[in-house]
C-alpha atoms as a PDB file:
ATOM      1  CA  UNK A   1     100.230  69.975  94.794  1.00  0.00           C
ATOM      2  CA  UNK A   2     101.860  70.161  98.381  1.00  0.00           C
ATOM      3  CA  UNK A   3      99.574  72.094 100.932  1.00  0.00           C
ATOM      4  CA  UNK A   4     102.758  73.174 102.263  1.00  0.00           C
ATOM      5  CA  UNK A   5     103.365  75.250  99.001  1.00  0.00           C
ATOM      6  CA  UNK A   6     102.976  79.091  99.120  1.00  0.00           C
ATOM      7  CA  UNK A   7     100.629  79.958  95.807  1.00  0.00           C
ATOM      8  CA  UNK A   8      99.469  83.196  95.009  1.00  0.00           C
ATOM      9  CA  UNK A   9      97.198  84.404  91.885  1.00  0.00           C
ATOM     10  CA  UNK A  10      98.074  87.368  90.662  1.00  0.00           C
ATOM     11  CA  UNK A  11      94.696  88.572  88.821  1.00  0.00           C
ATOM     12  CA  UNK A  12      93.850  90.643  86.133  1.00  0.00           C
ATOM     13  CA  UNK A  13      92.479  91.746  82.189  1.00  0.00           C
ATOM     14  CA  UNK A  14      96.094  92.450  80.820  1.00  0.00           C
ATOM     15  CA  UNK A  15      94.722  94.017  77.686  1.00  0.00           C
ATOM     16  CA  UNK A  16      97.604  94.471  77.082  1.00  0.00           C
ATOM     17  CA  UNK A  17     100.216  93.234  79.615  1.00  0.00           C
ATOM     18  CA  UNK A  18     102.931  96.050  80.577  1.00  0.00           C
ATOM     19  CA  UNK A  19     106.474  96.486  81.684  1.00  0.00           C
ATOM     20  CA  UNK A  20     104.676  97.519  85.310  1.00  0.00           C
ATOM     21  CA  UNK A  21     103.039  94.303  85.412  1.00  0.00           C
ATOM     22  CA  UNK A  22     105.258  92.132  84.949  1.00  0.00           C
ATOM     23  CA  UNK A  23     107.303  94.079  87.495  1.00  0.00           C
ATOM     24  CA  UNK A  24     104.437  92.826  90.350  1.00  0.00           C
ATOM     25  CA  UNK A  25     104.837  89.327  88.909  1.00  0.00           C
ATOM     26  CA  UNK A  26     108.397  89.425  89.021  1.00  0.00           C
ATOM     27  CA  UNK A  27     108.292  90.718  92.542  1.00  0.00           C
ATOM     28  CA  UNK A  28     105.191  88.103  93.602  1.00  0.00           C
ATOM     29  CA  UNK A  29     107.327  85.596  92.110  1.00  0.00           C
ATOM     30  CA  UNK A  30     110.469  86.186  94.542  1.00  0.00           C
ATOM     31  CA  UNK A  31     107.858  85.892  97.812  1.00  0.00           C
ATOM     32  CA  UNK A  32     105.831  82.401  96.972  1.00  0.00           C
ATOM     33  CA  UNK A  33     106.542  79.094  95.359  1.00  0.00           C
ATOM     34  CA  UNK A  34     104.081  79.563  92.238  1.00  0.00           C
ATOM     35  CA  UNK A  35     102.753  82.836  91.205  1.00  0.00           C
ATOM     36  CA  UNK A  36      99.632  82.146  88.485  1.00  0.00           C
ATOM     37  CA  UNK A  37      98.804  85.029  86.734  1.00  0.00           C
ATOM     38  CA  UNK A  38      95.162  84.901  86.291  1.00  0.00           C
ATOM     39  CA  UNK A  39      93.907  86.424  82.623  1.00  0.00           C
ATOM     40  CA  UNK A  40      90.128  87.500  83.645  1.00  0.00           C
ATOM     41  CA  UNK A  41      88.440  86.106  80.393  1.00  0.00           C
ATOM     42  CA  UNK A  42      85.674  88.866  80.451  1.00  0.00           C
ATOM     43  CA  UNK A  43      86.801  91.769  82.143  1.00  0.00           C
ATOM     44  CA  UNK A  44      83.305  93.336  84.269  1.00  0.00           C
ATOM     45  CA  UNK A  45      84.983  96.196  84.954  1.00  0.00           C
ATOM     46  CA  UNK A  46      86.536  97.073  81.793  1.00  0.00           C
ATOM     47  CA  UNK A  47      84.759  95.905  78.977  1.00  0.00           C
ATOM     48  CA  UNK A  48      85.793  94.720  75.667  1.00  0.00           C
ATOM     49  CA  UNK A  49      89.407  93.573  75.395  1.00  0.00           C
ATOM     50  CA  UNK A  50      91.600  94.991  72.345  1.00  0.00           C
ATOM     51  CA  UNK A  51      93.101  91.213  72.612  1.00  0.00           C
ATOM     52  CA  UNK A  52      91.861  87.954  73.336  1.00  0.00           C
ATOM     53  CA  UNK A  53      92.423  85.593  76.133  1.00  0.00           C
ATOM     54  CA  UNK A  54      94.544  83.230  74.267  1.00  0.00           C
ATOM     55  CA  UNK A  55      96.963  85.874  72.662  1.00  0.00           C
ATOM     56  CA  UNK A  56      96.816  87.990  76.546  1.00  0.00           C
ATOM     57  CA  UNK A  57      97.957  84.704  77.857  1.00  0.00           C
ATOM     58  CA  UNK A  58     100.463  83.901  75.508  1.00  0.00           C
ATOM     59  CA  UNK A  59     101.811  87.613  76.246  1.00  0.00           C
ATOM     60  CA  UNK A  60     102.151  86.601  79.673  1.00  0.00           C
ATOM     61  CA  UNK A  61     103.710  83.223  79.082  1.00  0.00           C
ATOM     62  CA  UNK A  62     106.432  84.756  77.189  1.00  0.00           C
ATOM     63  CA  UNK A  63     107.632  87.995  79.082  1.00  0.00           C
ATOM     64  CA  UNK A  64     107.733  85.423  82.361  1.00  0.00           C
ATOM     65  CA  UNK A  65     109.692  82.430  80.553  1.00  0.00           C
ATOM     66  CA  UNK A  66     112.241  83.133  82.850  1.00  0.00           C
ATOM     67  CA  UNK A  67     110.131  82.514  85.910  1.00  0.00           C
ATOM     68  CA  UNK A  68     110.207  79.152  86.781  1.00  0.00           C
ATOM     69  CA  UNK A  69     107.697  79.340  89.399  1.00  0.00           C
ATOM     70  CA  UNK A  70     105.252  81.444  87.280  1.00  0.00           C
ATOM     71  CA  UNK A  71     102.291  80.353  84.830  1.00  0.00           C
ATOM     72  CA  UNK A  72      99.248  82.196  83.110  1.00  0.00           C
ATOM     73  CA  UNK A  73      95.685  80.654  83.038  1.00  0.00           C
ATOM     74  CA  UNK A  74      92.433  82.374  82.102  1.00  0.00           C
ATOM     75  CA  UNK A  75      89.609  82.517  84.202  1.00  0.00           C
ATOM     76  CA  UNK A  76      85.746  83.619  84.298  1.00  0.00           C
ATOM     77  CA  UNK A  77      84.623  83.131  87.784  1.00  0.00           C
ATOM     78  CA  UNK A  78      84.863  84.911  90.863  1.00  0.00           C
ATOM     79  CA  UNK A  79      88.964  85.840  91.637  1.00  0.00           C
ATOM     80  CA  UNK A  80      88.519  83.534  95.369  1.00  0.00           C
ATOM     81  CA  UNK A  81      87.294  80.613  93.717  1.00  0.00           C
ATOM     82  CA  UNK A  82      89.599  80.970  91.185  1.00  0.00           C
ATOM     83  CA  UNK A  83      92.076  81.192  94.130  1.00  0.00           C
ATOM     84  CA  UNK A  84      90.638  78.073  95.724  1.00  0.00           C
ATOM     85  CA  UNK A  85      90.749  76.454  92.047  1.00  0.00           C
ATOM     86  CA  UNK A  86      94.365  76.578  91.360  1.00  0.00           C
ATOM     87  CA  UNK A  87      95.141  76.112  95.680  1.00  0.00           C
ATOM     88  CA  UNK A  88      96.030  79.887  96.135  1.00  0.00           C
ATOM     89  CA  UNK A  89      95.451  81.852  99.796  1.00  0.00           C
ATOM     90  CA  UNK A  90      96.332  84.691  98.490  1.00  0.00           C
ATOM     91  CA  UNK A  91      95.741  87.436  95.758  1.00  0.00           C
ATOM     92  CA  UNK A  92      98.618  89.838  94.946  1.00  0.00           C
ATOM     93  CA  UNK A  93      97.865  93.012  93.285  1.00  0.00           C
ATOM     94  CA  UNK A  94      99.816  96.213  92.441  1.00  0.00           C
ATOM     95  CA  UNK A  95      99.085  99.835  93.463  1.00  0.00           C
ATOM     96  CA  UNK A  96      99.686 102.787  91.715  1.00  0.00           C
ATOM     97  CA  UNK A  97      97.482 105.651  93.448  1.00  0.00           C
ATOM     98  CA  UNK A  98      95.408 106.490  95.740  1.00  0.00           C
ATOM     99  CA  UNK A  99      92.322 105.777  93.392  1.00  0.00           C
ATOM    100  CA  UNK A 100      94.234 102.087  93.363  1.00  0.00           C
ATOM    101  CA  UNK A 101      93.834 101.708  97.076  1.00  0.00           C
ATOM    102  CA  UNK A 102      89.977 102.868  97.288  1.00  0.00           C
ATOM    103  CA  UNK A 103      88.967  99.886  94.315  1.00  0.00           C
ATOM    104  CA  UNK A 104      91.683  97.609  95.539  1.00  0.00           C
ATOM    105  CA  UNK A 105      90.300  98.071  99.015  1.00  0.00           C
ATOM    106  CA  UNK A 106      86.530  97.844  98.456  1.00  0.00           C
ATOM    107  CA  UNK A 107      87.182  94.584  96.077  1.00  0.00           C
ATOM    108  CA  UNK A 108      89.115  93.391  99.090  1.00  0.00           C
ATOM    109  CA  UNK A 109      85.925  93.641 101.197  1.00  0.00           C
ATOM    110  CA  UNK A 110      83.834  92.136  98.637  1.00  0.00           C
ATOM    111  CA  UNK A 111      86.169  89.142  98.434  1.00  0.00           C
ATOM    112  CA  UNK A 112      86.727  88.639 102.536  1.00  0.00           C
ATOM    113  CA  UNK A 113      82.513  88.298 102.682  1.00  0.00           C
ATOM    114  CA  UNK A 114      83.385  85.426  99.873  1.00  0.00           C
ATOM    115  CA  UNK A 115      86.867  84.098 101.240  1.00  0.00           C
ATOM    116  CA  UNK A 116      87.707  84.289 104.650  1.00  0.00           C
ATOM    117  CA  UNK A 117      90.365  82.368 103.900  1.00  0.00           C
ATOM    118  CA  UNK A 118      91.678  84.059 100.929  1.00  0.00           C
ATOM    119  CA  UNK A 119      94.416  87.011 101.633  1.00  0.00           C
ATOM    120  CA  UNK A 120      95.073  90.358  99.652  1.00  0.00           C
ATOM    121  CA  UNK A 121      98.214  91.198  99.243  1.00  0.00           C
ATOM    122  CA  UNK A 122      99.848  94.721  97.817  1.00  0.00           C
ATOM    123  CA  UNK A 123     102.622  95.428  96.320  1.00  0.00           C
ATOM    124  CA  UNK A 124     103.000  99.338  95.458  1.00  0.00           C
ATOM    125  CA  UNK A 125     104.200  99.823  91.956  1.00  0.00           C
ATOM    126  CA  UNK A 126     107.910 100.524  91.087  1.00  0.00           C
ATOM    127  CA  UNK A 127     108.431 104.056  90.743  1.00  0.00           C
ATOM    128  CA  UNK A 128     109.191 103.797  86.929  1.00  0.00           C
ATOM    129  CA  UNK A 129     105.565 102.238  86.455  1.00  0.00           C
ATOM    130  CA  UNK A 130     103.736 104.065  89.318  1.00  0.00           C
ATOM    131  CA  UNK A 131     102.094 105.391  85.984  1.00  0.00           C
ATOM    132  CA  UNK A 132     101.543 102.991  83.909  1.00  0.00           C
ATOM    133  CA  UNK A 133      98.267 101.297  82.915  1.00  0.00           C
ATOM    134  CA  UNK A 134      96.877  99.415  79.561  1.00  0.00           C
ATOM    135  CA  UNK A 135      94.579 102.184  79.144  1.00  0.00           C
ATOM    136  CA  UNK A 136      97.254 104.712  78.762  1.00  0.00           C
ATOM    137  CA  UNK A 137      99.817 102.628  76.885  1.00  0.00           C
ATOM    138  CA  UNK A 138      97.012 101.439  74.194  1.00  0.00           C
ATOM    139  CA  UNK A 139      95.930 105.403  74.256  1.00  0.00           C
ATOM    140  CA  UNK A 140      99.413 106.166  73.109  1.00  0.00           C
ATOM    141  CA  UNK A 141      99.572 103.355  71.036  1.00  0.00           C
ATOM    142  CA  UNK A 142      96.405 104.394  68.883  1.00  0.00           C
ATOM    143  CA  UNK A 143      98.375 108.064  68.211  1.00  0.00           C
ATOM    144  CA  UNK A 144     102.019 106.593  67.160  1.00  0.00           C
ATOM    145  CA  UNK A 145     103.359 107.855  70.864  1.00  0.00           C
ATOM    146  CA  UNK A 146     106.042 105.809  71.817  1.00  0.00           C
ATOM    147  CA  UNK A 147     105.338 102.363  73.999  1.00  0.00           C
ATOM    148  CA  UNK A 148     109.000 100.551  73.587  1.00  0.00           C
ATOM    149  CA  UNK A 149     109.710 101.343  77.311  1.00  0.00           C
ATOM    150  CA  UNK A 150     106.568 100.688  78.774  1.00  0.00           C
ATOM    151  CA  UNK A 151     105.638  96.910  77.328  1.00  0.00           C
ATOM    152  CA  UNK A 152     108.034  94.347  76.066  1.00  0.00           C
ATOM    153  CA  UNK A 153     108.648  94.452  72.316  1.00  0.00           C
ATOM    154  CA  UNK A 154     106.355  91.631  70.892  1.00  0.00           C
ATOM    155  CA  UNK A 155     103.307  93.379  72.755  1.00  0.00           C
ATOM    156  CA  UNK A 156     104.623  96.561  71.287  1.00  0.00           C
ATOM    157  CA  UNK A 157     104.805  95.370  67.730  1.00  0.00           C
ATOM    158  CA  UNK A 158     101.098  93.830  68.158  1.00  0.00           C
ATOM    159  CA  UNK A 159      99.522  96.992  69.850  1.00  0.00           C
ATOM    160  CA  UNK A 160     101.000  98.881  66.504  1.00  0.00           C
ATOM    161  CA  UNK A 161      99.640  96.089  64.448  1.00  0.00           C
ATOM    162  CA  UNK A 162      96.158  95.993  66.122  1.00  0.00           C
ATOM    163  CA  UNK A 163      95.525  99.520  66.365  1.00  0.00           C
ATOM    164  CA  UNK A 164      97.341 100.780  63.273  1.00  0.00           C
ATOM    165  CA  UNK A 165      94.553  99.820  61.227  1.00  0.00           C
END
């Protein structure tokens, strides 16, 4: 790995990965050389996953096939030295809301006491998907609503699968 090569991480649980996601990925993916999506393997903030690392990975892998400069990895350490683990300076997120920006901005904090060296980056969500979360799509999910529009198919067909039952 050049240390002239731009890398970025591009963290988070994907439980499940959506449409608005991969829209920040997409984006991330058009600014630096490699994007790696990081999979958080045990989400602090959020609990239990519906779906485990492997299969959230594999999710990932797929809907960004297309992306030659993007790859998925799990991780279970701090997001910086997960940065400094796969050569990243920077950590991309999107923002949907204002309630985005106070998190994003105190995790931000937390990570510059950690990182000097380590950037945040934003990218404000795509209007179509300035209201989309996991949450909300596996909420609909769980009461038939329709989810076609708001994940890609196979992640779909699993969320049906998974919480069908």
């Amino acid at each position: 790995m050049s240390t002239n090569n731009r890398i970025a991480v591009c963290p988070g649980s994907y439980d499940p990965v959506t449409n608005g996601h991969l829209d920040v990925i997409g984006r991330a993916s058009q600014l630096f050389d490699e994007v790696v999506v990081g999979v958080v393997n045990l989400p602090h903030r959020k609990g239990r996953t519906l779906f485990g690392t492997d299969e959230r990975v594999a999710f990932i892998e797929r809907a960004t096939a297309h992306l030659g400069n993007v790859r998925a990895e799990p991780f279970s350490t701090l997001v910086v030295d997960f940065a400094h683990a796969v050569g990243a300076r920077v950590i991309v997120k999107g923002l949907r809301a204002i309630s985005d920006f106070e998190y994003e901005l105190e995790m931000h904090q937390l990570n510059r006491r950690q990182a000097p060296d380590v950037e945040s980056m934003y990218l404000m969500a795509s209007p179509q998907y300035s209201f989309l979360s996991s949450s909300g799509v596996k909420e609909l999910a769980t009461f038939g609503g329709n989810i076609d529009e708001l994940v890609p198919d196979y992640v779909a067909a699993r969320l049906k699968e998974e919480l069908g039952r």
